[in-house]
N, C-alpha and C. Protein backbone atom coordinates (compact mmCIF):
# COMPACT_ATOMS: atom_id res chain seq x y z
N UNK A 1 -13.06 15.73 -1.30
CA UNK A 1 -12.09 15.42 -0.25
C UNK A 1 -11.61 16.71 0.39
N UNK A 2 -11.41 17.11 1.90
CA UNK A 2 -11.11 18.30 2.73
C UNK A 2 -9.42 18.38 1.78
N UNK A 3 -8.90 19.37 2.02
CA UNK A 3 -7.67 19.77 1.89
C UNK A 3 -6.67 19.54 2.99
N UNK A 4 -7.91 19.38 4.21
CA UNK A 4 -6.52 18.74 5.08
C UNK A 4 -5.90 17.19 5.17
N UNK A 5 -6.41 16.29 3.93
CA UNK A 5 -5.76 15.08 4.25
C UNK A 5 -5.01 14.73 3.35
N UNK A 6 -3.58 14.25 3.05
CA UNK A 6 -2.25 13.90 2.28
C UNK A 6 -2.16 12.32 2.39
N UNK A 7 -1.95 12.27 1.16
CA UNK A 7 -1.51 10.59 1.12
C UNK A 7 -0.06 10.50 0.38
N UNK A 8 0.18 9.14 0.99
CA UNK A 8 1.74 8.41 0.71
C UNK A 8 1.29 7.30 -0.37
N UNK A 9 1.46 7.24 -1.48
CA UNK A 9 1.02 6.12 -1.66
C UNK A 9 2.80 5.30 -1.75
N UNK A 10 2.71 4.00 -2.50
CA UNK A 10 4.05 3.34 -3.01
C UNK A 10 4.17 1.81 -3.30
N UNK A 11 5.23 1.97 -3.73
CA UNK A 11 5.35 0.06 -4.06
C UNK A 11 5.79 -0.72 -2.86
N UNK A 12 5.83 -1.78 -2.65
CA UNK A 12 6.39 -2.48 -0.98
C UNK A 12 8.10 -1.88 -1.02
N UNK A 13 8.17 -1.84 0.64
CA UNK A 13 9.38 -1.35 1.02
C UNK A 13 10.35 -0.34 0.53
N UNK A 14 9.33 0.88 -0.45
CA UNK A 14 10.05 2.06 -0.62
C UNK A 14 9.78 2.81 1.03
N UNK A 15 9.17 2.55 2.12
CA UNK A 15 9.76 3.48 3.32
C UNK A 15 8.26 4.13 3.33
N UNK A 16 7.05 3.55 2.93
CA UNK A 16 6.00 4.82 3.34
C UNK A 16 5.72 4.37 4.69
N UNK A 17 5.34 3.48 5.63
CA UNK A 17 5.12 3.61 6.74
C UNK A 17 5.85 4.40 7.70
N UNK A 18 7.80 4.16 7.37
CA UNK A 18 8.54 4.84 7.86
C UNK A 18 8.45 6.27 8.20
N UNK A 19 8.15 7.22 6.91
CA UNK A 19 8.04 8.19 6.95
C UNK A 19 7.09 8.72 7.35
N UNK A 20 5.82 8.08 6.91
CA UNK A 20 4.65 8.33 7.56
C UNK A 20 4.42 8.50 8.71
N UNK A 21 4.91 7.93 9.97
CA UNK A 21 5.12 7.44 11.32
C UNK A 21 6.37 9.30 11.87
N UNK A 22 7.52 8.92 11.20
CA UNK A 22 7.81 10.61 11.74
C UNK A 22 7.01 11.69 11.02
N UNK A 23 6.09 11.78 10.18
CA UNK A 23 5.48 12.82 9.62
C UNK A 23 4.20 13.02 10.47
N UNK A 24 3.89 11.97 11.20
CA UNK A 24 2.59 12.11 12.10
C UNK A 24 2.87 12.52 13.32
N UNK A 25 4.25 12.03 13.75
CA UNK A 25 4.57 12.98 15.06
C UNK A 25 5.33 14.29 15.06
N UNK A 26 5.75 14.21 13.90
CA UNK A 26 6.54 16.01 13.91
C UNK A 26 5.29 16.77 13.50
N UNK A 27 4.01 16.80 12.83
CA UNK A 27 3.37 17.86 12.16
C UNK A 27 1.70 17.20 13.76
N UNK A 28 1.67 16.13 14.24
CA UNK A 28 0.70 16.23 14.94
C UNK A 28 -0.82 15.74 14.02
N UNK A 29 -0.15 14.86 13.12
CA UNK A 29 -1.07 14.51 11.98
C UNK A 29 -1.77 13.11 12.72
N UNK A 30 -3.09 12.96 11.96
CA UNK A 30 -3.72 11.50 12.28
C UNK A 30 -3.45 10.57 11.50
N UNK A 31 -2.73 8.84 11.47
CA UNK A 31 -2.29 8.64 10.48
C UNK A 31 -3.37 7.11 10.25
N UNK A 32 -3.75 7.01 9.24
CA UNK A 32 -4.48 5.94 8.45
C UNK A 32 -3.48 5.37 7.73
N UNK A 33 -3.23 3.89 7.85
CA UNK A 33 -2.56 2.70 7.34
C UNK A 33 -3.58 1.97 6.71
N UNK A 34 -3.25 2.21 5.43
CA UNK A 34 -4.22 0.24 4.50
C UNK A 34 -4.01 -0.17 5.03
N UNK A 35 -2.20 -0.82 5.18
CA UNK A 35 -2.08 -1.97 5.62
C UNK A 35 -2.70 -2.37 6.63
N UNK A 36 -2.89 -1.70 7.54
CA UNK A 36 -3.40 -2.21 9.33
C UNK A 36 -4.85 -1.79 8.84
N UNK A 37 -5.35 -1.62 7.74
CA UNK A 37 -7.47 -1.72 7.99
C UNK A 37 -7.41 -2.50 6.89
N UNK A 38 -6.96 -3.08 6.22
CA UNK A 38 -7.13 -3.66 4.64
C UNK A 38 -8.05 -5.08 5.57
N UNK A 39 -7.88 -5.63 6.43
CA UNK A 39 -8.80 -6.72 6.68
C UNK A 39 -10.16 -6.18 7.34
N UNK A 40 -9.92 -4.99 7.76
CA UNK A 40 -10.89 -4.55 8.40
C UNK A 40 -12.25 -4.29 7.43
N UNK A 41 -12.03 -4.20 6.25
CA UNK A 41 -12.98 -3.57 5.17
C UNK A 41 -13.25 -4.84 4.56
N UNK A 42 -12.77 -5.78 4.69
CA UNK A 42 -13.26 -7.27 4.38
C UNK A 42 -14.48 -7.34 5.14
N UNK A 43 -14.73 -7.14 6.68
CA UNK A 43 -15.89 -7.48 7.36
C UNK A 43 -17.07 -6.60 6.72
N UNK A 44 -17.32 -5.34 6.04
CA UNK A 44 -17.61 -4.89 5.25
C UNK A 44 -18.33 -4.86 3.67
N UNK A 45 -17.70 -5.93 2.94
CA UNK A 45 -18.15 -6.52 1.59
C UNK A 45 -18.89 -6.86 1.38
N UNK A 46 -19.13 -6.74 0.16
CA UNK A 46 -21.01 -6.99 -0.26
C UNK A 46 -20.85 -7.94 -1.07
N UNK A 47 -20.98 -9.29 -1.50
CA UNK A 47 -20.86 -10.06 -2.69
C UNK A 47 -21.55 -8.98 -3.68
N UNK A 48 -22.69 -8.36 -3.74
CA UNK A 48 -23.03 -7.72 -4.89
C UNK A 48 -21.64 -6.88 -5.57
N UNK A 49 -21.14 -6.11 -4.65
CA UNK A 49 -20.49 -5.05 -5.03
C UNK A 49 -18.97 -5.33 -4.83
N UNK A 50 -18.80 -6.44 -4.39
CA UNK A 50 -17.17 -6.40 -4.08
C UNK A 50 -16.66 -7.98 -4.40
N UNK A 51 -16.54 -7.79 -5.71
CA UNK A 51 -16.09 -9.44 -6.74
C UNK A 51 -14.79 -9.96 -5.85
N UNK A 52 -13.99 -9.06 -5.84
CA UNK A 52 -12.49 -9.22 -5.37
C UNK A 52 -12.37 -10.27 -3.37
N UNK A 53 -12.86 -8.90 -2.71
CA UNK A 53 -12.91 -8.92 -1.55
C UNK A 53 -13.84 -10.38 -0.99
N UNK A 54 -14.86 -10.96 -1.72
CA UNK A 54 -15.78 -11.64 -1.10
C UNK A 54 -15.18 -12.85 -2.34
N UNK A 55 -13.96 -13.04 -3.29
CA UNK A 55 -13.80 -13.93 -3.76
C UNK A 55 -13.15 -15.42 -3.12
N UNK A 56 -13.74 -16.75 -3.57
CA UNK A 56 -13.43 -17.90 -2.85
C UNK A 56 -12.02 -18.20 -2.91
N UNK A 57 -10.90 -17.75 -1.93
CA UNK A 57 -9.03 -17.63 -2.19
C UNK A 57 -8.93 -19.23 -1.90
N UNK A 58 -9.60 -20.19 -1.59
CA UNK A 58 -9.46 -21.17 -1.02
C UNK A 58 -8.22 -22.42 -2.40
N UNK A 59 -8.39 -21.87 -3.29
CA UNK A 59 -7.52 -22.50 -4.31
C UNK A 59 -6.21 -21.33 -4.57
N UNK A 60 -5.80 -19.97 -3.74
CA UNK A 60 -5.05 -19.19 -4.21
C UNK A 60 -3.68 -19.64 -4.67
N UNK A 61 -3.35 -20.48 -3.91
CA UNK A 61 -1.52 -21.23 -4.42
C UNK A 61 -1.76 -21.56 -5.42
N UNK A 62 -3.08 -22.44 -6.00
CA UNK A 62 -2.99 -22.67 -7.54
C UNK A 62 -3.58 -21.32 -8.56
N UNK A 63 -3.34 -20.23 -8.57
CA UNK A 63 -3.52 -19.12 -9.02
C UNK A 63 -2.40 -18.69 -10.23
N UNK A 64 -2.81 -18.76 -11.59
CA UNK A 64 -1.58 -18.05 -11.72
C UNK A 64 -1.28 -16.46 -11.54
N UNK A 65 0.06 -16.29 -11.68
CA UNK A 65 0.70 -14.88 -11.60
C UNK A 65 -0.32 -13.72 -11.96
N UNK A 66 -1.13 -13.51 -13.10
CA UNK A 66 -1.36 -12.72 -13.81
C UNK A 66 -2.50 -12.95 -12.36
N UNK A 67 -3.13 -14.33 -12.56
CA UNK A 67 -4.49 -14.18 -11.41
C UNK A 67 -4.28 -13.35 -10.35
N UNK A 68 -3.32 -13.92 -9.63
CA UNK A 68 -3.00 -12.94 -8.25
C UNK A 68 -3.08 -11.48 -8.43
N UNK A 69 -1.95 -10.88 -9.05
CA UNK A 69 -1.96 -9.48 -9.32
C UNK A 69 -3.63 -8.86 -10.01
N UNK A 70 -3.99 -9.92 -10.49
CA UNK A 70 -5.56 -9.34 -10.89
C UNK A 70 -6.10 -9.08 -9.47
N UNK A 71 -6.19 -10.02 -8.55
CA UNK A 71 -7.06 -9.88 -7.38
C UNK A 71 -6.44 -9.08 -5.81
N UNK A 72 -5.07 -8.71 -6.02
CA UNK A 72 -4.54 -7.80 -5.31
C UNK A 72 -5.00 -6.61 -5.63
N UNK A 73 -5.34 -6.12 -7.17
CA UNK A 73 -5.25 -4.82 -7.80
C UNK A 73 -6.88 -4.35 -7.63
N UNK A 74 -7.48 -5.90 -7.42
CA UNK A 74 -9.34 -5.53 -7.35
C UNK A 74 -9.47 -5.30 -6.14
N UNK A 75 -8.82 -6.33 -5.30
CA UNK A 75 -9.09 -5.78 -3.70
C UNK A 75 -8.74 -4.42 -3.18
N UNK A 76 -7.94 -3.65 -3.77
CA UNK A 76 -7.43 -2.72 -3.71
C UNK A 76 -8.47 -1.49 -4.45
N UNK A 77 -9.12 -1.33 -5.27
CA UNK A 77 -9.93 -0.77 -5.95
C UNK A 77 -11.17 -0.74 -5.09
N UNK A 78 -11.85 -1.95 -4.67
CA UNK A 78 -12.90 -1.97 -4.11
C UNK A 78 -12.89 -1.58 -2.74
N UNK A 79 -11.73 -1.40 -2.15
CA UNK A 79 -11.47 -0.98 -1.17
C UNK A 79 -11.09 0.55 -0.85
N UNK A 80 -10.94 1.22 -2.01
CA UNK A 80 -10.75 2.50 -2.04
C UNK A 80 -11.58 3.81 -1.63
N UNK A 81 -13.24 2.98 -2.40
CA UNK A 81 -14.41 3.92 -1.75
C UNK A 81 -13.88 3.82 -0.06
N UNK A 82 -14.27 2.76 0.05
CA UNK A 82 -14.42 2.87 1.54
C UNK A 82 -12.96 3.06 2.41
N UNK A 83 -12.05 3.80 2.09
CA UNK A 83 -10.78 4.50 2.69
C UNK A 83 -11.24 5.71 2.41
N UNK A 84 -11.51 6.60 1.26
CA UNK A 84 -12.29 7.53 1.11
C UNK A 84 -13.37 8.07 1.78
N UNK A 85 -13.89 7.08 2.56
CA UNK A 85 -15.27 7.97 3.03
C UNK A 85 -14.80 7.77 4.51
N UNK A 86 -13.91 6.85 4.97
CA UNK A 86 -13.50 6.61 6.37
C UNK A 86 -12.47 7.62 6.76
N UNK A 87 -11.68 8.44 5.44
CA UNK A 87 -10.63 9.62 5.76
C UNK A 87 -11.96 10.77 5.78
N UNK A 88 -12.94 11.26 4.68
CA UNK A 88 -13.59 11.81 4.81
C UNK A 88 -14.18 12.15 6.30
N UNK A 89 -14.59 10.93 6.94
CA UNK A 89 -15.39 11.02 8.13
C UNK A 89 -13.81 11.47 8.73
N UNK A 90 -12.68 10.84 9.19
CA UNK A 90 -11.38 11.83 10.08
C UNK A 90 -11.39 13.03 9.66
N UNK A 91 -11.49 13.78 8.74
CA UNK A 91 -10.92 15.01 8.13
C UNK A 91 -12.00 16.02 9.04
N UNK A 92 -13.27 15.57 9.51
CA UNK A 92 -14.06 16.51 10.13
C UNK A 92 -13.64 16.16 11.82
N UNK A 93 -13.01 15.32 12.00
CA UNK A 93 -12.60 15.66 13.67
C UNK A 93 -11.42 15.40 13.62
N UNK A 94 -10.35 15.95 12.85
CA UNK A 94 -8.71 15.56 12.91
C UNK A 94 -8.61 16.99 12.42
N UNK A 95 -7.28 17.27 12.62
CA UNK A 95 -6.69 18.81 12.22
C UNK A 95 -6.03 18.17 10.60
N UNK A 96 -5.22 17.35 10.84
CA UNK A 96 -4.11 17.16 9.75
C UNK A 96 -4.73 15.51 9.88
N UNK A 97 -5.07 14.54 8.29
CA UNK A 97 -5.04 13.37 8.33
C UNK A 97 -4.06 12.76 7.17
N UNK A 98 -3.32 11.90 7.40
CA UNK A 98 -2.06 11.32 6.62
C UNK A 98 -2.85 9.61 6.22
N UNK A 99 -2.53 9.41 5.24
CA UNK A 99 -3.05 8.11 4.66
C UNK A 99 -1.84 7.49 3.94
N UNK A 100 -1.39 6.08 4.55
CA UNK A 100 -0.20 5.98 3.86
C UNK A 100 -0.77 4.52 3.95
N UNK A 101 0.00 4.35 2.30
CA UNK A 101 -0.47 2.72 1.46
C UNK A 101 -0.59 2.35 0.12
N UNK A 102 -1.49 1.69 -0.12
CA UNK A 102 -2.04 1.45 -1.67
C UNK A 102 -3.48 2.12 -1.59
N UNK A 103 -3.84 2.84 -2.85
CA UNK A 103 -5.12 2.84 -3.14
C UNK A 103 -5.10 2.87 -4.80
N UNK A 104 -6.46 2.71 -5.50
CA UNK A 104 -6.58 2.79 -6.61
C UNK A 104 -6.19 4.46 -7.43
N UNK A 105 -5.42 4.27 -8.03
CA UNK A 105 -4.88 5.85 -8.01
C UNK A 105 -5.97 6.40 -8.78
N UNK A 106 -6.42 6.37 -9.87
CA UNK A 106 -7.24 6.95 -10.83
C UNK A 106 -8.62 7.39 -10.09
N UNK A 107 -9.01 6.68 -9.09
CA UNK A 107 -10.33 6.97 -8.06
C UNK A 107 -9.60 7.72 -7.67
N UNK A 108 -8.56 7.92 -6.95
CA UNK A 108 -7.69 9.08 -6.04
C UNK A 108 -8.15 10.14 -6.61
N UNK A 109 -7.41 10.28 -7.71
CA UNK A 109 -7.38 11.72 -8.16
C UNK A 109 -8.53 11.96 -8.96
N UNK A 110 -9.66 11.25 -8.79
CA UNK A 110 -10.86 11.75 -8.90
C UNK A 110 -11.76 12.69 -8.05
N UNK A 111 -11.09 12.54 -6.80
CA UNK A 111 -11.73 13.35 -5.89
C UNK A 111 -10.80 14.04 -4.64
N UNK A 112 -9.45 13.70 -5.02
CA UNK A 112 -8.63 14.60 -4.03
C UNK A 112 -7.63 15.58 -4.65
N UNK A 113 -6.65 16.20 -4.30
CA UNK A 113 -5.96 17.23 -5.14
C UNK A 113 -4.86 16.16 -5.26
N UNK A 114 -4.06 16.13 -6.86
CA UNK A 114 -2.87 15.38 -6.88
C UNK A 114 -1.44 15.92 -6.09
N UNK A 115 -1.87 17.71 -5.97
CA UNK A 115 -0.23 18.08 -4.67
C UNK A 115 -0.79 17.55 -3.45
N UNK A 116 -1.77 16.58 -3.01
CA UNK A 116 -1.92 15.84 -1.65
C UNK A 116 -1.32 14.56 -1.54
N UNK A 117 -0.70 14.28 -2.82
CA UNK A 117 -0.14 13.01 -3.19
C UNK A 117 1.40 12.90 -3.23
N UNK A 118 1.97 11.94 -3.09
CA UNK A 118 2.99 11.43 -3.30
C UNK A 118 3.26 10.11 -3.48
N UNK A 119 4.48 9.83 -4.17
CA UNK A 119 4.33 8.35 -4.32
C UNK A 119 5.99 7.55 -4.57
N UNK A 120 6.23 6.95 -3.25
CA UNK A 120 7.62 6.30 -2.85
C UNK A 120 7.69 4.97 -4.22
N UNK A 121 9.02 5.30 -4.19
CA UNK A 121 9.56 3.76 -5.06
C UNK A 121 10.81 3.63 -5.00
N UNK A 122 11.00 2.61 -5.38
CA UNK A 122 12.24 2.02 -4.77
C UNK A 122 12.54 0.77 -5.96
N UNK A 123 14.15 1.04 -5.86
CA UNK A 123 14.65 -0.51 -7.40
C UNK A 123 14.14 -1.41 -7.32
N UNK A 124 13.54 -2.31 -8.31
CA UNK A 124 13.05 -3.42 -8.59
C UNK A 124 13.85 -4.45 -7.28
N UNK A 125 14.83 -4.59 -7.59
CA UNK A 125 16.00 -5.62 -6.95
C UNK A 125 15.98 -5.27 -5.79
N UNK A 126 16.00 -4.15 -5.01
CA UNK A 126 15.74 -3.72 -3.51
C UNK A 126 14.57 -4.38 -2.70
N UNK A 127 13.35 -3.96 -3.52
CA UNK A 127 12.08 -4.84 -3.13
C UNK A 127 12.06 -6.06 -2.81
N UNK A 128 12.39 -6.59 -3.85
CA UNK A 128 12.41 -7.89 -3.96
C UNK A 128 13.36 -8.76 -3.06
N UNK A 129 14.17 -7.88 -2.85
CA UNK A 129 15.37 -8.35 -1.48
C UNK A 129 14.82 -8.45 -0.06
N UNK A 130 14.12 -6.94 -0.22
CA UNK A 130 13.65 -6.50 1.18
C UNK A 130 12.37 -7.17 1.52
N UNK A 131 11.55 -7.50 0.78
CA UNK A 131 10.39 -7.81 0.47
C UNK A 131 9.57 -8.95 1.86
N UNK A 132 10.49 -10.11 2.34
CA UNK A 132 9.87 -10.49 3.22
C UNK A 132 10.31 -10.15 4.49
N UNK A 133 11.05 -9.00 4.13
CA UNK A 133 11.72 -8.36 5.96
C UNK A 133 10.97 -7.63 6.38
N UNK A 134 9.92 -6.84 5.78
CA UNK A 134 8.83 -6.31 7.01
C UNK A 134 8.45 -7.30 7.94
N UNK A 135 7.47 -6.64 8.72
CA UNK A 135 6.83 -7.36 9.43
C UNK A 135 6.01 -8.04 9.22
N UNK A 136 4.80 -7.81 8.33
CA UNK A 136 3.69 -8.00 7.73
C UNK A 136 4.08 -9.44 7.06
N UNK A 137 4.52 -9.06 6.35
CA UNK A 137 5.49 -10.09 4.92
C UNK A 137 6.26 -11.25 5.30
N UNK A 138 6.99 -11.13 6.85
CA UNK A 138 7.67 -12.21 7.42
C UNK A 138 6.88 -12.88 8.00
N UNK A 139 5.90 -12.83 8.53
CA UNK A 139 4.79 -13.75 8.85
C UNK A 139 4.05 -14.37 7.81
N UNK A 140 3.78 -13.92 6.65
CA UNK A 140 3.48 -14.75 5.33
C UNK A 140 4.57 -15.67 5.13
N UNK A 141 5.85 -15.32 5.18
CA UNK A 141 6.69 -16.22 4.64
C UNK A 141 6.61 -17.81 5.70
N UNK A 142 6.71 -16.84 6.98
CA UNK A 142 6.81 -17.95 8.06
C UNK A 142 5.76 -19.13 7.91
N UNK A 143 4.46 -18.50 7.93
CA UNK A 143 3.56 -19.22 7.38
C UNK A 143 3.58 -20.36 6.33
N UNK A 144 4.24 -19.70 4.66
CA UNK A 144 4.49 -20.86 4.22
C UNK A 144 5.34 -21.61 4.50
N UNK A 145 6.86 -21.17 5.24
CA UNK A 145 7.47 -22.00 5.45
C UNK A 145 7.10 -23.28 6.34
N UNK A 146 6.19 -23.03 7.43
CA UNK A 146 5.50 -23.92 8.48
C UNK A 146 4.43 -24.45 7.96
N UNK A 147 4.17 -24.44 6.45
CA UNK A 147 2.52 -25.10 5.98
C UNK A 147 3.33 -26.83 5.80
N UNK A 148 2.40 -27.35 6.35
CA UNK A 148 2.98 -28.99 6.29
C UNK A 148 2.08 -29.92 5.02
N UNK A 149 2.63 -30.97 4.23
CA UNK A 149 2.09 -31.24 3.55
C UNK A 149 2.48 -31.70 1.99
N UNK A 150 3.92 -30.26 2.15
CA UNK A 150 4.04 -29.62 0.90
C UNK A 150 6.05 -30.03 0.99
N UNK A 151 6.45 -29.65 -0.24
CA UNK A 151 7.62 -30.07 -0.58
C UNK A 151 8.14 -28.67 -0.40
N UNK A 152 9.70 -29.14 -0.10
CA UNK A 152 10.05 -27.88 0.13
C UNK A 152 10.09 -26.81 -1.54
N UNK A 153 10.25 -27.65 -2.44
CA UNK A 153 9.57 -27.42 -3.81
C UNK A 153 8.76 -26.20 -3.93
N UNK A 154 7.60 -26.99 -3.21
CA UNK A 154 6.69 -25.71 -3.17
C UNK A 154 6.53 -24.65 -2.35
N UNK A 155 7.02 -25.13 -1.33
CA UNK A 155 7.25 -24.02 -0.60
C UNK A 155 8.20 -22.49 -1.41
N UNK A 156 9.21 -23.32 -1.86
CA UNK A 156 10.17 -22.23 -2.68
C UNK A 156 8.86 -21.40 -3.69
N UNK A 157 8.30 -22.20 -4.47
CA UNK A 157 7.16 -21.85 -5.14
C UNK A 157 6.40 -20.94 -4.97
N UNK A 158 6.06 -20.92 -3.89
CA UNK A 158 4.49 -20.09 -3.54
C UNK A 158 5.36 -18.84 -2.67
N UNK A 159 6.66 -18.81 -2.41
CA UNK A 159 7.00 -17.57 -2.11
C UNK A 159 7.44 -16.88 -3.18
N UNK A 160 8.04 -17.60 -4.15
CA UNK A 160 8.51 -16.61 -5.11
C UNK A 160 7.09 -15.72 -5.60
N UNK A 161 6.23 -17.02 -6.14
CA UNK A 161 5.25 -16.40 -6.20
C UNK A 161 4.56 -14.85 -5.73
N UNK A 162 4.19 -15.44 -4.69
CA UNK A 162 3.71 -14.53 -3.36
C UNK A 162 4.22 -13.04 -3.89
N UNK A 163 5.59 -13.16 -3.32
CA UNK A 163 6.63 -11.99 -3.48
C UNK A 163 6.24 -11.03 -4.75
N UNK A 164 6.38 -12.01 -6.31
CA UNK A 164 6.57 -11.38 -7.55
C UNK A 164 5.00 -10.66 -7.58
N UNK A 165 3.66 -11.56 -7.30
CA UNK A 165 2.16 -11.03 -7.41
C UNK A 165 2.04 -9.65 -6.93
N UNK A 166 2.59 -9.47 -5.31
CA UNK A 166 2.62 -8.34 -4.88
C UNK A 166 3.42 -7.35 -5.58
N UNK A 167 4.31 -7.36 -5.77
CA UNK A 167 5.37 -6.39 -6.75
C UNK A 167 4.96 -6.11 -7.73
N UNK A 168 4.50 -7.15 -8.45
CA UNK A 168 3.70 -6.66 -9.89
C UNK A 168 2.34 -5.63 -9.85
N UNK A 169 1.82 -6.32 -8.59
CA UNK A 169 -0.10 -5.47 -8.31
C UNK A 169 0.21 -3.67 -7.84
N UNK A 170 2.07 -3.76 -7.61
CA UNK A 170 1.19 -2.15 -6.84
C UNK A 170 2.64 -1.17 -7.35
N UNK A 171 3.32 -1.74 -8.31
CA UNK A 171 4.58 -1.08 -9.00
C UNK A 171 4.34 -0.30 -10.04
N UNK A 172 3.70 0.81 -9.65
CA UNK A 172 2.85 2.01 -10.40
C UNK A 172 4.02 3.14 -10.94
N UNK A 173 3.86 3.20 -12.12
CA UNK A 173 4.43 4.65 -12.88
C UNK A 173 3.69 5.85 -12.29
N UNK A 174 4.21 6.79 -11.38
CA UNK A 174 3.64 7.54 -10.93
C UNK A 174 3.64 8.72 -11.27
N UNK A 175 4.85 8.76 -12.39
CA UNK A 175 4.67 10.15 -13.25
C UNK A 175 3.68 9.89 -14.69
N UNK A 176 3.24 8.59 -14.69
CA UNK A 176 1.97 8.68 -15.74
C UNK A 176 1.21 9.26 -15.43
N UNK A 177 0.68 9.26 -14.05
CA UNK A 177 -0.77 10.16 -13.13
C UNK A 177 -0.15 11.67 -13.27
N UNK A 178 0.98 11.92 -13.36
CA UNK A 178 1.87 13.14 -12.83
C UNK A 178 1.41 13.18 -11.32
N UNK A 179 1.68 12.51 -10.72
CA UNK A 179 2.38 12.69 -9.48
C UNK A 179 3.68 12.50 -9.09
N UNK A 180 3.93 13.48 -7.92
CA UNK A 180 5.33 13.41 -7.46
C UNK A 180 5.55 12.18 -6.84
N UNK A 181 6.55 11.59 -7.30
CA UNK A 181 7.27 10.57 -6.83
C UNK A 181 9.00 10.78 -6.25
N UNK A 182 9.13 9.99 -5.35
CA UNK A 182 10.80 9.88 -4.42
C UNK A 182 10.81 8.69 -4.63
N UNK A 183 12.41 8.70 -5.21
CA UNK A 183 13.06 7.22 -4.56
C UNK A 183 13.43 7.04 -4.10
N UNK A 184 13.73 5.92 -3.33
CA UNK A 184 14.43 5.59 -1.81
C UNK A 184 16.15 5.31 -2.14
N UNK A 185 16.06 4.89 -3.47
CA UNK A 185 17.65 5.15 -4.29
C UNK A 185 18.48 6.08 -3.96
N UNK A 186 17.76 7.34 -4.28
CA UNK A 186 18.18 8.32 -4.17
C UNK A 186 18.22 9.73 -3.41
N UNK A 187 17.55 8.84 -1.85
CA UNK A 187 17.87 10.05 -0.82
C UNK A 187 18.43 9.20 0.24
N UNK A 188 18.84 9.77 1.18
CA UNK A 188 20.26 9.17 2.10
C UNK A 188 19.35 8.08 3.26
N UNK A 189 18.22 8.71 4.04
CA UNK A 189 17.84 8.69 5.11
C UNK A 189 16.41 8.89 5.23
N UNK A 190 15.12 7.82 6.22
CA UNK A 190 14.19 8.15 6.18
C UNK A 190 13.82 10.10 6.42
N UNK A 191 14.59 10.38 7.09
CA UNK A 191 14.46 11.67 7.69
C UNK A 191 14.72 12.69 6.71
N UNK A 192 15.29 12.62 5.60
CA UNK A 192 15.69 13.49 4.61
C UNK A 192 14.42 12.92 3.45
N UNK A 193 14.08 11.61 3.74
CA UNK A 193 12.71 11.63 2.71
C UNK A 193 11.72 12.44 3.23
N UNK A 194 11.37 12.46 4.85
CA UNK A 194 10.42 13.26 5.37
C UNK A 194 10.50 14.31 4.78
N UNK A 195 11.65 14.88 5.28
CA UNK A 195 11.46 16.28 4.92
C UNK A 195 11.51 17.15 3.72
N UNK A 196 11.81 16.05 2.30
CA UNK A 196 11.39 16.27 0.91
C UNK A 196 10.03 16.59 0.93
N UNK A 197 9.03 15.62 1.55
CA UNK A 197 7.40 15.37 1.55
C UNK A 197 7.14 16.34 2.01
N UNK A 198 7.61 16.64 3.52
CA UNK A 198 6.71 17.49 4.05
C UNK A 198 6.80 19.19 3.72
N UNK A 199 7.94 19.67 2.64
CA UNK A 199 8.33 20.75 1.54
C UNK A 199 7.44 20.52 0.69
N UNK A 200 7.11 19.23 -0.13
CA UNK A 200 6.02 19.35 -0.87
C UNK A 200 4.63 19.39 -0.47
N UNK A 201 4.45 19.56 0.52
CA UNK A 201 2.94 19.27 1.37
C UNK A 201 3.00 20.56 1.84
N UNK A 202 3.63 21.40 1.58
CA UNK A 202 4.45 22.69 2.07
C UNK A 202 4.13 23.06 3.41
N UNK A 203 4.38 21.39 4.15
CA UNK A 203 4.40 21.73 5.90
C UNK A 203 5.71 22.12 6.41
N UNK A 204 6.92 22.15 5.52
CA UNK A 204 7.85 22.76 6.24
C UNK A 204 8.24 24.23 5.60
């Protein structure tokens, strides 16, 4: 991996897009979002090689808990080569490339430096509050709320669900890897998280 590309990784709604977004216009960085290619690498999948990505979701509401977080954490894995070789290919026509999201950490730091890393988190109870107020996430909810068919029962159901699968698949101990981690607990302002990161990225 070049030395010029830094990643954000984090759990939902510790603030990595946030920061990511002023860190790409104050330093002039190129910025790569999972979130906004994670479907894109679906068109991509190989049934040979990608169990997760090419699996039949067509029964997912009846999934249990443990299932989901299994197949968030595979899609996420199998998807990692190929964020890797798609930053690879930016890093030769970008000055500075920023990658902010989920990836499989242990592939990470198989082939990039761990001071290119960082990794946002934020209280259990915060998440879980904040959790369908993105953008991304409020359209899932909306979704189930508008699926017809179903009791409002289940509806309650398949969001709690929803909510807890994701929280569980990407709520990583990030000083097990020893990487640096911030919490969103404990700094005031996206702008004062920036500029923690970009001291450790030693762009400021």
């Amino acid at each position: 991996m070049n030395r010029n590309v830094f990643f954000i990784l984090g759990c939902p709604c510790a603030g990595k897009t946030t920061v990511a977004k002023i860190l790409t216009q104050r330093y002039n960085m190129f910025l790569l979002s999972g979130d906004e290619r994670r479907f894109d690498y679906y068109k991509h999948a190989d049934k040979e090689k990608h169990k997760y990505m090419t699996m039949d979701a067509s029964s997912f509401w009846d999934w249990s808990l443990d299932e989901m977080v299994d197949w968030e954490r595979g899609v996420i894995s199998e998807q990692t080569p190929m964020i890797i070789e798609e930053l690879n290919r930016l890093s030769k026509e970008r000055d500075i490339v920023l990658f902010e999201g989920m990836m499989d950490i242990k592939y990470l730091l198989s082939v990039a430096d761990r001071n290119h890393i960082v990794y946002l988190t934020v209280d259990r109870e915060i998440c879980e509050k904040d959790f369908f107020g993105r953008g991304d996430h409020n359209g899932m909810l909306t979704a189930i709320m508008n699926t017809e068919g179903i009791s409002d029962e289940e509806k309650n159901r398949r969001i709690e669900i929803r909510r807890a699968s994701a929280i569980a698949a990407f709520y990583e101990d990030a000083q097990s890897y020893g990487l640096q981690s911030f919490s969103r607990k404990d700094i005031s302002s996206p702008i004062e998280m920036t500029n923690k990161i970009a001291h450790y990225f030693n762009m400021a």
